[in-house]
Protein backbone atom coordinates (compact mmCIF):
# COMPACT_ATOMS: atom_id res chain seq x y z
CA UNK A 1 -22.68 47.35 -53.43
CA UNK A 2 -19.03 47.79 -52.45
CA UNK A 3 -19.76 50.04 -49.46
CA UNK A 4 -22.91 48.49 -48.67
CA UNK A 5 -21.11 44.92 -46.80
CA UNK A 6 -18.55 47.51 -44.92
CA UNK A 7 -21.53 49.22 -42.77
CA UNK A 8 -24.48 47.71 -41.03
CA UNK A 9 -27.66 48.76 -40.73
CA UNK A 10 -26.89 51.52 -38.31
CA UNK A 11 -24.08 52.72 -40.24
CA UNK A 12 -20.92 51.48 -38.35
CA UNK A 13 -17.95 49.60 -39.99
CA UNK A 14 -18.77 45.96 -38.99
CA UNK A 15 -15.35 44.49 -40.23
CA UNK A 16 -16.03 41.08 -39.32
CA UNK A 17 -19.51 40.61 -41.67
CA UNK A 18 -17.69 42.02 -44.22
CA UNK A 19 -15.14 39.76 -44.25
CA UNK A 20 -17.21 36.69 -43.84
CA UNK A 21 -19.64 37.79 -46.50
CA UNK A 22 -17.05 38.07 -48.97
CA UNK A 23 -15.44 34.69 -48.19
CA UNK A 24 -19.03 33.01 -48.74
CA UNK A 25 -18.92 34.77 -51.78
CA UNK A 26 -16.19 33.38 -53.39
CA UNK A 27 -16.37 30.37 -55.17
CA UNK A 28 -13.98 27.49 -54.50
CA UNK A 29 -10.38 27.31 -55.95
CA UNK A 30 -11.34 24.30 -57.98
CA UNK A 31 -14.07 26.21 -59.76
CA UNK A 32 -11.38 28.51 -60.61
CA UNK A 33 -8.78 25.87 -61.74
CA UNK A 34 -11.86 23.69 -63.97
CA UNK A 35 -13.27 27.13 -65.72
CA UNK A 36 -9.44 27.81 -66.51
CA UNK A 37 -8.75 24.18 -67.73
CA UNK A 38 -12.03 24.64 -69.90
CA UNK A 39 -11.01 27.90 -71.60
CA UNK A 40 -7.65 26.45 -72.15
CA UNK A 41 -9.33 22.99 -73.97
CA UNK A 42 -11.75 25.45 -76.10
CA UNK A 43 -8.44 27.97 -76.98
CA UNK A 44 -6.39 24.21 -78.29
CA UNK A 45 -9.47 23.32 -80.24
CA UNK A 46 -9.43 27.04 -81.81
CA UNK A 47 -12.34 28.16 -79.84
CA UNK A 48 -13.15 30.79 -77.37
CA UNK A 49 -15.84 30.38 -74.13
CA UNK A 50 -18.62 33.42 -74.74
CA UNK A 51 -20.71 34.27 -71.57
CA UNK A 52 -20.42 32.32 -68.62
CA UNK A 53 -20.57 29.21 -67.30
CA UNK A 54 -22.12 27.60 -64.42
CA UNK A 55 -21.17 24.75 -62.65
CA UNK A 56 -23.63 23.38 -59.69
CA UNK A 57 -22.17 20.79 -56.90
CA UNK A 58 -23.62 17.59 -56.53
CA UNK A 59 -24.20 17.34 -53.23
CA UNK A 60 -25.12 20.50 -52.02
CA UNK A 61 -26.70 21.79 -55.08
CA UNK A 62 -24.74 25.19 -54.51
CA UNK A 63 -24.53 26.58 -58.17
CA UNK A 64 -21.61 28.39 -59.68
CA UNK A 65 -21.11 31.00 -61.93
């Protein structure tokens, strides 16, 4: 899947769609900073997260994972 967002469909590097694929992508920073906070909450209590977690915005019902 790597190669497949740095060509289009006639085979030609299309920079530009590969860059704005990849930053629709990612998730938001604050995803990043509450899954972190999480783990850190579960490793004072002794406890580990397993698997993943998801995390779906209220307004725009975009889910995370």
């Amino acid at each position: 899947m790597e190669n497949e967002l740095k060509y289009n469909a006639s085979g030609y590097r299309d920079i530009v769609a590969e860059k704005a694929i990849r930053k629709a992508d990612r998730a938001p920073h604050e995803i990043s900073e509450l899954v972190d906070i999480i783990k850190k909450i579960a490793g004072a209590y002794g406890y580990e997260v397993e698997g993943r977690i998801a995390f779906q915005d209220k307004k725009t019902k975009i889910i995370y994972k």
